[in-house]
Protein backbone atom coordinates (compact mmCIF):
# COMPACT_ATOMS: atom_id res chain seq x y z
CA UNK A 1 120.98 98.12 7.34
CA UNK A 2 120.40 95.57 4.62
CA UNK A 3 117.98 92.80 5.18
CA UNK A 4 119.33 89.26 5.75
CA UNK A 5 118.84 86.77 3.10
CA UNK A 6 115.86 84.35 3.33
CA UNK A 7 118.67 81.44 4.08
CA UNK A 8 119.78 83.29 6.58
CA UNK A 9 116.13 84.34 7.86
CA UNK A 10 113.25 82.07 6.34
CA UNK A 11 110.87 84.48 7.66
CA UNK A 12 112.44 87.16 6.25
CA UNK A 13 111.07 87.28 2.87
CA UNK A 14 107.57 87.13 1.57
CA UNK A 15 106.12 83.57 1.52
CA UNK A 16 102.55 82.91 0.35
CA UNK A 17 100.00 81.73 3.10
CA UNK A 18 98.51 79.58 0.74
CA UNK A 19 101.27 77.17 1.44
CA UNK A 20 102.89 78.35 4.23
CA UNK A 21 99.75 78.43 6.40
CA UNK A 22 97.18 76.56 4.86
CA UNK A 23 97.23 74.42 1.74
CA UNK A 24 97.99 70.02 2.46
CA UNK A 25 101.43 68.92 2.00
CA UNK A 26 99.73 67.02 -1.07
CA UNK A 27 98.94 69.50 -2.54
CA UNK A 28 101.90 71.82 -1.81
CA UNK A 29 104.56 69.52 -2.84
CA UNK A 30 102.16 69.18 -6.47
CA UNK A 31 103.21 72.56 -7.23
CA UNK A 32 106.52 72.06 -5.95
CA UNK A 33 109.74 73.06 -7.87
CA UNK A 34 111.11 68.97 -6.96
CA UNK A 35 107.87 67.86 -8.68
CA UNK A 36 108.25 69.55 -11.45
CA UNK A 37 111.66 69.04 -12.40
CA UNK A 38 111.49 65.59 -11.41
CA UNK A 39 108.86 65.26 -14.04
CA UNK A 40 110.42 66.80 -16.76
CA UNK A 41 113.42 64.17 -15.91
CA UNK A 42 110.75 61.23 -16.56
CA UNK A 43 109.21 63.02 -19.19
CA UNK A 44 112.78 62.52 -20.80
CA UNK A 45 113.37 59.35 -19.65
CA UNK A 46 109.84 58.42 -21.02
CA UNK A 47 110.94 60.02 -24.62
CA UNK A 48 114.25 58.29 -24.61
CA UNK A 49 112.79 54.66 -24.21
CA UNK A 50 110.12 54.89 -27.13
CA UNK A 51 112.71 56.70 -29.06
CA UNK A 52 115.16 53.23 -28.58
CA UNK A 53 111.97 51.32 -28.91
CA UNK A 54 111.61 52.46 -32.26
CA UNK A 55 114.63 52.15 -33.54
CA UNK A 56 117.03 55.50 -32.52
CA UNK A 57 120.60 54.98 -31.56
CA UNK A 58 119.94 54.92 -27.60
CA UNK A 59 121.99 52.48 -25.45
CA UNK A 60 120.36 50.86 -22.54
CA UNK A 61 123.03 51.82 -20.40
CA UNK A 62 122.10 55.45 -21.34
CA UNK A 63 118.68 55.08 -20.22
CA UNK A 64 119.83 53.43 -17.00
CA UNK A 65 121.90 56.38 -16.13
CA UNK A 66 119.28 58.43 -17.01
CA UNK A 67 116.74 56.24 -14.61
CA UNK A 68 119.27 56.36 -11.47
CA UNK A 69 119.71 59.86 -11.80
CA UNK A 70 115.52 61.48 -12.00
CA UNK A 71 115.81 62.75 -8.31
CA UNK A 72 118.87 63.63 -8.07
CA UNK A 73 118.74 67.43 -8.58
CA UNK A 74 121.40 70.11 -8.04
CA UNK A 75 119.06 73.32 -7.48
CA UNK A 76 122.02 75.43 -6.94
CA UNK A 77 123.56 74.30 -10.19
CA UNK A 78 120.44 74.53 -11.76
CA UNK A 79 119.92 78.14 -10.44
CA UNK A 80 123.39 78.77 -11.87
CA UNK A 81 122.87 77.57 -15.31
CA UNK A 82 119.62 79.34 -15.32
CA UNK A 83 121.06 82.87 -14.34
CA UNK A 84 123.71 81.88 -17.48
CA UNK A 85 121.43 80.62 -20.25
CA UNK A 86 117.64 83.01 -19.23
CA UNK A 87 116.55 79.55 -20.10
CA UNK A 88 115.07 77.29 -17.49
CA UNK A 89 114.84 74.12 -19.30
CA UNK A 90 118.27 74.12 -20.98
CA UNK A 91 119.38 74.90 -17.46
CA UNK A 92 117.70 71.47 -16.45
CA UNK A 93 118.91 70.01 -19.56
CA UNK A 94 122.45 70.90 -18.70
CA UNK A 95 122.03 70.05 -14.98
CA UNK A 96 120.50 66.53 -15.82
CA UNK A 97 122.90 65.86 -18.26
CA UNK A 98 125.72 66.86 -15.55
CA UNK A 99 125.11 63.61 -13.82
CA UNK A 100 124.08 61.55 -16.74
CA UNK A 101 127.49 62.60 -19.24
CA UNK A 102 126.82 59.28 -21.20
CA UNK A 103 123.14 60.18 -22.00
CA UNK A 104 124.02 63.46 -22.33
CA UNK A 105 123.77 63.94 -26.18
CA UNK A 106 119.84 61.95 -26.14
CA UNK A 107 118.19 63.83 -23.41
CA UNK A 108 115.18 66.41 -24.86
CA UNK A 109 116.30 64.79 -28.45
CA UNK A 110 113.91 66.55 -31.13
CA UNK A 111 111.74 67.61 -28.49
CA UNK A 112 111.26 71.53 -27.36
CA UNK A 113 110.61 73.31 -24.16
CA UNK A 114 106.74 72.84 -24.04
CA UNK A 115 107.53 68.93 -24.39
CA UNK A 116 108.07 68.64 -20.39
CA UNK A 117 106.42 72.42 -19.85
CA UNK A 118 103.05 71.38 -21.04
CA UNK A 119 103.30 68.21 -20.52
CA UNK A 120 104.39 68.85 -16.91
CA UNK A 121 101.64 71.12 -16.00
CA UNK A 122 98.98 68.38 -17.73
CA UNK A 123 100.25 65.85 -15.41
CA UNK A 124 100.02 67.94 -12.35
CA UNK A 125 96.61 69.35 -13.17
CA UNK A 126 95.55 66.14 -13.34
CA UNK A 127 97.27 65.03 -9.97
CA UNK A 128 95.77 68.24 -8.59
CA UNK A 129 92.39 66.93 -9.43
CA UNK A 130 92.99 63.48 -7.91
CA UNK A 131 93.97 65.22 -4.57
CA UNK A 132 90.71 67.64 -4.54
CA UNK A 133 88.27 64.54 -5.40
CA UNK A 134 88.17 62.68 -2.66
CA UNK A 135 88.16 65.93 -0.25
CA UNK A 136 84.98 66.99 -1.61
CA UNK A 137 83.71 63.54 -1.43
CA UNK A 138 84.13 63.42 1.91
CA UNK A 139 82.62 66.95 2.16
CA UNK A 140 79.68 65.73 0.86
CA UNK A 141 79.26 62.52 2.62
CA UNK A 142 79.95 64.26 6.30
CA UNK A 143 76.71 66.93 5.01
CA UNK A 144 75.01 63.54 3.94
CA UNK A 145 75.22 62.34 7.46
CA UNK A 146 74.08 65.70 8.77
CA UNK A 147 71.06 66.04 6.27
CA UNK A 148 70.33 62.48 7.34
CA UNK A 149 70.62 63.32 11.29
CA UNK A 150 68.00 66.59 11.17
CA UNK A 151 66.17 64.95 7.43
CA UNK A 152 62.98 65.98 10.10
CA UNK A 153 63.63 69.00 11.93
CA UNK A 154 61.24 72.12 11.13
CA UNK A 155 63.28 75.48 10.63
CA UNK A 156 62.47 78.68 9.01
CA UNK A 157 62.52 79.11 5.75
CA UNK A 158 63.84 82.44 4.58
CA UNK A 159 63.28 83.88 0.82
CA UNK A 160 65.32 87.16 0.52
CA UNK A 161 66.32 86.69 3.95
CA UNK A 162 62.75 87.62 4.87
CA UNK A 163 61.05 84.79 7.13
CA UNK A 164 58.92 82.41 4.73
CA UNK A 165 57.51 78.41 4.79
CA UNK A 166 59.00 76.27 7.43
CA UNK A 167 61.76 73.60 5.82
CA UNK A 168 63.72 71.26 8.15
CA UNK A 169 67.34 71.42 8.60
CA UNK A 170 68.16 68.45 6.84
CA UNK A 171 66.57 69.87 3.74
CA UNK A 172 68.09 73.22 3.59
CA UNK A 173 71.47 70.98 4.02
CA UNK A 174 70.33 69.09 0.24
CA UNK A 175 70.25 71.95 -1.33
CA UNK A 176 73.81 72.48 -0.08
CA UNK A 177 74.54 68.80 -1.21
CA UNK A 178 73.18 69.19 -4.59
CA UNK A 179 75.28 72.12 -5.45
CA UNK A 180 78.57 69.90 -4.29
CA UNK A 181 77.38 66.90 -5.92
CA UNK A 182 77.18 68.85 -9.65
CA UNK A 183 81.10 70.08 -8.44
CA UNK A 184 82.11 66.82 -8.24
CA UNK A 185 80.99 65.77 -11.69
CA UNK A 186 82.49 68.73 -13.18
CA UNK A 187 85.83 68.35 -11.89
CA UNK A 188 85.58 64.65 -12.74
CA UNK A 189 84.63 65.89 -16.59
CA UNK A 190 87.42 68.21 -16.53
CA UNK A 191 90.05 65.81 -15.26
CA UNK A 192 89.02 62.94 -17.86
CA UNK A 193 88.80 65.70 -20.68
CA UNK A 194 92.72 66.20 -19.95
CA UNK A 195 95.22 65.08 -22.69
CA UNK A 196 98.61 65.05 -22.95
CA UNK A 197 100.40 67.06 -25.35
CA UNK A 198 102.50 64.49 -27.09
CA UNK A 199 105.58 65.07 -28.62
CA UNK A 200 104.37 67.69 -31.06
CA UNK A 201 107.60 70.02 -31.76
CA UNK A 202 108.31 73.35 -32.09
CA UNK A 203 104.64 74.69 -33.56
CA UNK A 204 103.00 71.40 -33.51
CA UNK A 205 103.79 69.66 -36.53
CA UNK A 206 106.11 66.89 -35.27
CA UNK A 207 108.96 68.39 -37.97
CA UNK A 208 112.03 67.51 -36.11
CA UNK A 209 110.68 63.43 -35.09
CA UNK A 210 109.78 63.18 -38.58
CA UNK A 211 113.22 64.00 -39.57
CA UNK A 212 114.82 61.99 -36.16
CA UNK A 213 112.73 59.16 -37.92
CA UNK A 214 113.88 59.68 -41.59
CA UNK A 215 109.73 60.85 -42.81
CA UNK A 216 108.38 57.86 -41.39
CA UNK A 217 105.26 58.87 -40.21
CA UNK A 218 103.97 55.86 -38.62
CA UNK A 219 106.69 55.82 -36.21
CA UNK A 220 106.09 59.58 -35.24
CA UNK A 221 102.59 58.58 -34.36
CA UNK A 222 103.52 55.69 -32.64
CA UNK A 223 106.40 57.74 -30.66
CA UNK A 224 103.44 60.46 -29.19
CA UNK A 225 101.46 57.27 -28.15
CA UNK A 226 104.46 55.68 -26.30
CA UNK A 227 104.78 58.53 -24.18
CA UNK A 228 101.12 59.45 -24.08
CA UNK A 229 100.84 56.30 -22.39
CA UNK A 230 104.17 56.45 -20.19
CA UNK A 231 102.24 59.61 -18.57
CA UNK A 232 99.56 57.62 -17.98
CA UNK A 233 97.06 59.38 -20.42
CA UNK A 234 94.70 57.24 -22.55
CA UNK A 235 94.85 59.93 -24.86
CA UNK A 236 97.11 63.23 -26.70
CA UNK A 237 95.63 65.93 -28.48
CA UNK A 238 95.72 65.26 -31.72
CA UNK A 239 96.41 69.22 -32.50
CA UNK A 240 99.21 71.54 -31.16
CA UNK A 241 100.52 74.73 -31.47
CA UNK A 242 103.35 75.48 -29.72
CA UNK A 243 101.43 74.69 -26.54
CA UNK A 244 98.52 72.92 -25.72
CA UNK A 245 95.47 75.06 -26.56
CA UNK A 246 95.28 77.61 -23.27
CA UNK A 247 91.59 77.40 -23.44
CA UNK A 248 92.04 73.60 -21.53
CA UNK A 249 93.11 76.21 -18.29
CA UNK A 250 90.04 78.09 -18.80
CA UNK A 251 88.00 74.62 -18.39
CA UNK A 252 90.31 73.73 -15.16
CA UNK A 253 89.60 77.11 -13.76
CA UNK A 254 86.67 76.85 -14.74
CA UNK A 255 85.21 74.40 -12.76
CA UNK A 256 87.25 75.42 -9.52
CA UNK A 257 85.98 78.97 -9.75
CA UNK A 258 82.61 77.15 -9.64
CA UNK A 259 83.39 75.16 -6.83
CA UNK A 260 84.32 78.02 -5.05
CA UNK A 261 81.07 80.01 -5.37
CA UNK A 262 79.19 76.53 -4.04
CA UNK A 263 81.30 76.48 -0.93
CA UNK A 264 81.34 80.72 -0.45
CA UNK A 265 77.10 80.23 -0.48
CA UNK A 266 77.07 77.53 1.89
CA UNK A 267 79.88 79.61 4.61
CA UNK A 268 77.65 82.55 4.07
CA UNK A 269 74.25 80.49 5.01
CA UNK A 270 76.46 78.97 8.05
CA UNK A 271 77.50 82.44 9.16
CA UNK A 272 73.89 83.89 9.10
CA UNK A 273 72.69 80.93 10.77
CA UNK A 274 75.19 81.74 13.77
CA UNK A 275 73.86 85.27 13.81
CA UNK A 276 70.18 83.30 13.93
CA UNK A 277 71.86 80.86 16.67
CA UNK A 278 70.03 77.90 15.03
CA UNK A 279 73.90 76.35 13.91
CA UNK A 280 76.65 76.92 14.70
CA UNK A 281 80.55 75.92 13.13
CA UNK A 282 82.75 73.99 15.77
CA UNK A 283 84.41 76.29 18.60
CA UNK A 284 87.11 74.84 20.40
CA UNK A 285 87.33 75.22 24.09
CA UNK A 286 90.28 77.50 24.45
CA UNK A 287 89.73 79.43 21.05
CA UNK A 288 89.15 83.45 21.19
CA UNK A 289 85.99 84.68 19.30
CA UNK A 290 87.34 88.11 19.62
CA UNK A 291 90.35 89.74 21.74
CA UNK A 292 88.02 92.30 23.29
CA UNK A 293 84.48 90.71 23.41
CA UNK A 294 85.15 87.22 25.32
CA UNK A 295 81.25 86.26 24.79
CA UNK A 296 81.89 86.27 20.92
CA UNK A 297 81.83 83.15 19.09
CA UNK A 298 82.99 84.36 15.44
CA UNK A 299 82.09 81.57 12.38
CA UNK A 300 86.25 82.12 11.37
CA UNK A 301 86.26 78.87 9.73
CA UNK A 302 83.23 80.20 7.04
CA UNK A 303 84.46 83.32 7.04
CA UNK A 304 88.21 82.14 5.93
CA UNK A 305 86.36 79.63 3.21
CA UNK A 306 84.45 82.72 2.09
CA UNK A 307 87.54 84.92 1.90
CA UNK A 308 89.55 82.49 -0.32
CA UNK A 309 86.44 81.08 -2.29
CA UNK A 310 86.38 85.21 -3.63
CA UNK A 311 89.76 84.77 -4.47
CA UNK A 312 89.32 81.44 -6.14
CA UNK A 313 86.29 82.53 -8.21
CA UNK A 314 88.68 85.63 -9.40
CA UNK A 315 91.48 83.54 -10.83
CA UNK A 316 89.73 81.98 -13.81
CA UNK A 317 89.59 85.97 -15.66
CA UNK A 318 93.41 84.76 -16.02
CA UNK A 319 93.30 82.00 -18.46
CA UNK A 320 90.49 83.76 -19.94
CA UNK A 321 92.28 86.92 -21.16
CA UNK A 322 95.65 84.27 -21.62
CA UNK A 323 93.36 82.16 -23.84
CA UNK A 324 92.41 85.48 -25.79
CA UNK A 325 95.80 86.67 -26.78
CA UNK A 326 97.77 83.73 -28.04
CA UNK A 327 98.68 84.89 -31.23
CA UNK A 328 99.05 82.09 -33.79
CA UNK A 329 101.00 78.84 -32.39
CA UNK A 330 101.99 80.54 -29.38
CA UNK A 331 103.09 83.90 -27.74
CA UNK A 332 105.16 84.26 -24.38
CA UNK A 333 102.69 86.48 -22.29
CA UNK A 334 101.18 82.87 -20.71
CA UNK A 335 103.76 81.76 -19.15
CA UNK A 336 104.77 83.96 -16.39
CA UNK A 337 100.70 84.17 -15.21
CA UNK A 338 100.12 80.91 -15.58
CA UNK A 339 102.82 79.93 -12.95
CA UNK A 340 100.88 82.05 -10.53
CA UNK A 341 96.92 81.08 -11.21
CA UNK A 342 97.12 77.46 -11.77
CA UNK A 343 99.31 76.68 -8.44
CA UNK A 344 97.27 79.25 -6.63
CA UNK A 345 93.84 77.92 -7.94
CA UNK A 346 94.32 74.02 -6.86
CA UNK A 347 95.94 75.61 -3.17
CA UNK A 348 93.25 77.61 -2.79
CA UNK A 349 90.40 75.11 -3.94
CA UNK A 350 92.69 72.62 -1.31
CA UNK A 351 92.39 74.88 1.52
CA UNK A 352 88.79 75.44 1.44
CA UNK A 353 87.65 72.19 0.94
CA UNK A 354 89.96 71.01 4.11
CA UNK A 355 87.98 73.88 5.89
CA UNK A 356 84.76 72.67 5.35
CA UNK A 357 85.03 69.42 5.76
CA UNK A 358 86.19 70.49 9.19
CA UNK A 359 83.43 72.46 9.84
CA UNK A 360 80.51 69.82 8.44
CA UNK A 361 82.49 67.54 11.27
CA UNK A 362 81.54 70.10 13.69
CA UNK A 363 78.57 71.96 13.13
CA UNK A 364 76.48 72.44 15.67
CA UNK A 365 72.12 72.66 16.23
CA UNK A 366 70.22 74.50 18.28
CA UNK A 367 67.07 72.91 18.03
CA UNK A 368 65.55 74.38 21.56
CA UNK A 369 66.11 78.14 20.64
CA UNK A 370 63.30 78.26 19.93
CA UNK A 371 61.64 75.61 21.65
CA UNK A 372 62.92 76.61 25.15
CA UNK A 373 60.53 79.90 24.19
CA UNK A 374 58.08 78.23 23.64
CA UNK A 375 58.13 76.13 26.96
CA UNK A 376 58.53 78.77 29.31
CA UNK A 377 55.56 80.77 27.34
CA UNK A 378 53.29 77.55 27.66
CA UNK A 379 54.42 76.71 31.62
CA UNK A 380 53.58 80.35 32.45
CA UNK A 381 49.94 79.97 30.02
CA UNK A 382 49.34 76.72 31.69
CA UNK A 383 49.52 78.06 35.31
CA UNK A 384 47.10 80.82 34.29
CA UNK A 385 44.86 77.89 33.41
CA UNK A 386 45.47 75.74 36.25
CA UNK A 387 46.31 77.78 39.08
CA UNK A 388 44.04 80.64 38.33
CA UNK A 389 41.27 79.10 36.14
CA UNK A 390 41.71 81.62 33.35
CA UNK A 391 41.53 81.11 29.56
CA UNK A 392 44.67 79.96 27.86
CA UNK A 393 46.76 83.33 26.94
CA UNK A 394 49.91 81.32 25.17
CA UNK A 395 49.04 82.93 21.79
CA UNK A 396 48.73 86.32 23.45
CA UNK A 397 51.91 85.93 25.11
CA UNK A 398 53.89 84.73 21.98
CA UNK A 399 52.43 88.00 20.06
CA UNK A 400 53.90 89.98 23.11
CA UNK A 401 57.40 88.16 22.62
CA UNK A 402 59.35 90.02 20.43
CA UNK A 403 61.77 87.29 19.56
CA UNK A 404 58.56 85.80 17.51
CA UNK A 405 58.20 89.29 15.55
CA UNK A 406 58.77 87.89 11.88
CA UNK A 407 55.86 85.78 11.85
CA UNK A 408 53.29 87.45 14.29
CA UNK A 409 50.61 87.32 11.14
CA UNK A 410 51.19 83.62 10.99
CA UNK A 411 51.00 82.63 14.77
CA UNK A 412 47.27 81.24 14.82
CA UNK A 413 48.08 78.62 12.00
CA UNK A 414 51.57 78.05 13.20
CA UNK A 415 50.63 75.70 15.71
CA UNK A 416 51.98 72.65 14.52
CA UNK A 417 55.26 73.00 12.80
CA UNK A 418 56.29 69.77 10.92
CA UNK A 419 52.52 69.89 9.39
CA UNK A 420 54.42 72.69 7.34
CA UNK A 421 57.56 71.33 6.44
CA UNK A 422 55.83 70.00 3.02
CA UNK A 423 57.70 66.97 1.83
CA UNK A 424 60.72 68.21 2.76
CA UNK A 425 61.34 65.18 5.06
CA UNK A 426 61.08 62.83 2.46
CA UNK A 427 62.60 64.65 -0.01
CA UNK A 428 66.09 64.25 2.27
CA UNK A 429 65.61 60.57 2.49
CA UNK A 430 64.87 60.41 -1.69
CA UNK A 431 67.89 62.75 -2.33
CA UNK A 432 70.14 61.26 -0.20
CA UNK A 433 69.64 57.31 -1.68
CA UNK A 434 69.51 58.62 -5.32
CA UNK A 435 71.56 61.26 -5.59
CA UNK A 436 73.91 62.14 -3.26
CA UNK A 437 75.27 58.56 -1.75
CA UNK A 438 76.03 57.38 -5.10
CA UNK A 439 78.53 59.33 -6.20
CA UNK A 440 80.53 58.81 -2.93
CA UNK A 441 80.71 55.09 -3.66
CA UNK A 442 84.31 55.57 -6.44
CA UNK A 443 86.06 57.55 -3.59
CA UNK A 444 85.23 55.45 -0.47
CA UNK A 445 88.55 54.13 0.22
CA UNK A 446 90.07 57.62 -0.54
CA UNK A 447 87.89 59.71 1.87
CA UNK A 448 89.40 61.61 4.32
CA UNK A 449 89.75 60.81 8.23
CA UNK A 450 87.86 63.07 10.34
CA UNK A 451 89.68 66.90 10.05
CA UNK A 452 91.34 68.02 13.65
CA UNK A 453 89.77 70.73 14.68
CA UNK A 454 92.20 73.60 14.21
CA UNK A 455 92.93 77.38 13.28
């Protein structure tokens, strides 16, 4: 029997979970196919004006035709002209000209594909990065609050997951912080290193507006500036190829793939933690820890940031090798990955941000584990003193616990704990006025609501 169409069965026919199941509408409709041929309409539009402004034959009822007609797509005819031509932008070309006849003849005048490719993906990179901003801002300012909460409480330290000095909760939580914070100023770098592309031509040299414009240079220049500007970019690289150099992807990547490891270290501290029962991520009343052990409590949030942080960190070998093989001004090879790696890297980085910030709104302390061992060990020491005038046993008994294994050899000094926390409670209070606060302060009116907790 042959398998219905996905129109007539949208769940019959592969659909990634990245947007399907997890990824913000934000950020799903950034990588969206309306997005991005709506943009290539304005990036036309935006060619067409500083083409008239400077002096080409454009009427201004063909730019108003072109300016009442940017979202009005025909897919299907699109799809059509597509299948026809093996030539996506001249089947936009054609569409958009379909419904703008009188503008027809100026749309993508002088300019070729990579003029709203490029420029297209440099705007929605950038976009991308103004979505995933104030999501990790929030991140950190939710672990802020946390540090801040437990700056004082004394937990084991662990150095190769052996038992070592006592920190306090709040400090292990900075070093968490810290790693965040230096994410946040390298996706900020890499979103103000952006440029736009321009209007650079075929291989970059600007032959076809220098000949639109008769050899006058100065009006070539000023024509990539116009539209530089129109995108809202302060700034165009001043050399092309074909394409933008593919090593700018490696630096986006870049940065996300480092993200990703920050967030995949602190999940994997959070799940060991839940194994210690010291924290815990939120658990919902009716959720299911596991269909056949009802006691189970499974960390499915970290787990899920862990699984797509690996996946993350993986995508940036893509516009490595891409970056590696573009022969000359430009070979072919990058396009078809790079449709898959920079949409998928941005989802992913979206998706695992939104998880965490959920689960730094939810985490939960157990700060009596092991105090509540400690104060039945002392009541039943205590009434050997009192009741039976004997000498106090409590260290004895603590040796004879085996919960307090790890650190038997340490037991006689470890009488106090917060005498060997070190400055760690001061160090929160430092780190969080200097460091960490501060760079909240540009994203406090973008900052996210407090995260639902959901599966």
């Amino acid at each position: 029997m042959a398998a219905p169409g996905p129109e007539a069965d949208p769940f019959g026919s592969y659909r990634s979970p990245l947007v399907s199941r997890y990824a913000s509408p934000e950020m799903g409709f950034n990588f969206s196919e309306r997005r991005k041929f709506g943009t290539w309409r304005r990036l036309w539009l935006y060619l067409a004006q500083a083409e008239k402004s400077l002096g080409l034959p454009i009427t201004d009822e063909q730019i108003q035709e072109m300016e009442a007609n940017l979202d009005n797509i025909d897919f299907k005819m699109a799809a059509e002209e597509e299948k026809r031509l093996r030539h996506d932008v001249m089947a936009h070309v054609h569409t958009f000209a379909h419904c703008c006849p009188k503008a027809a003849a100026i749309i993508h005048l002088g300019a070729t594909s990579c003029y709203v490719g490029d420029n297209t993906d440099l705007i929605v990179l950038r976009d991308g990065f103004n979505l995933l901003l104030p999501k990790l801002a929030t991140v950190i300012s939710r672990l802020a609050d946390f540090a801040e909460q437990y700056a004082d409480l004394p937990t084991l330290g662990f150095t190769h997951y052996q038992p070592a000095q006592l920190t306090t909760v709040g400090k292990r939580c900075c070093l968490w912080i810290q790693d965040l914070c230096m994410d946040l100023r390298n996706l900020e770098r890499a979103r103000d290193d952006l440029r736009f592309r321009g209007v650079k031509g075929t291989t970059g040299t600007q032959a076809s507006f220098l000949q639109l414009f008769e050899g006058d240079h100065d009006k070539v220049e000023e024509l990539d500036r116009l539209v530089t500007v129109k995108a809202g970019f302060k700034r165009a690289y001043l050399i092309t190829g074909q394409t933008y150099s593919r090593k700018v992807d490696v630096e986006v990547l870049s940065v996300l793939a480092s993200l990703g490891a920050s967030i995949h270290k602190i999940c994997t501290d959070i799940r060991l933690l839940a194994n210690l029962k010291e924290i815990e991520e939120p658990f919902e009343t009716d959720q299911i820890g596991s269909s056949a052990m009802p006691y189970k409590r499974n960390p499915m949030r970290s787990e899920r940031c862990c699984s797509l942080a690996r996946h993350l960190m993986t995508l940036v070998l893509n516009p490595l090798h891409t970056a590696s093989v573009q022969w000359f001004e430009r070979t072919l090879d990058d396009s078809a990955n790079r449709r898959v790696c920079l949409a998928e890297a941005f989802l992913t980085a979206d998706i695992i941000l939104s998880t965490l910030q959920n689960i730094s709104e939810g985490l939960v302390v157990y700060p009596k584990d092991c105090h509540e061992k400690m104060r039945i060990l002392s009541q039943q020491a205590a009434a050997v003193v009192k009741q039976e005038g004997g000498d106090n046993d409590l260290i004895a008994r603590v040796c004879a616990d085996s919960y307090f294994s790890p650190i038997q050899g340490q037991l006689e000094s470890l009488l106090e704990p917060t005498s060997f926390t070190g400055r760690a409670s001061q160090q929160v209070v430092r780190f969080l006025k200097e460091e960490a606060r501060p760079v909240l302060i540009p994203y406090q009116s973008k900052m996210g609501v407090k995260m639902e907790l959901a599966l």
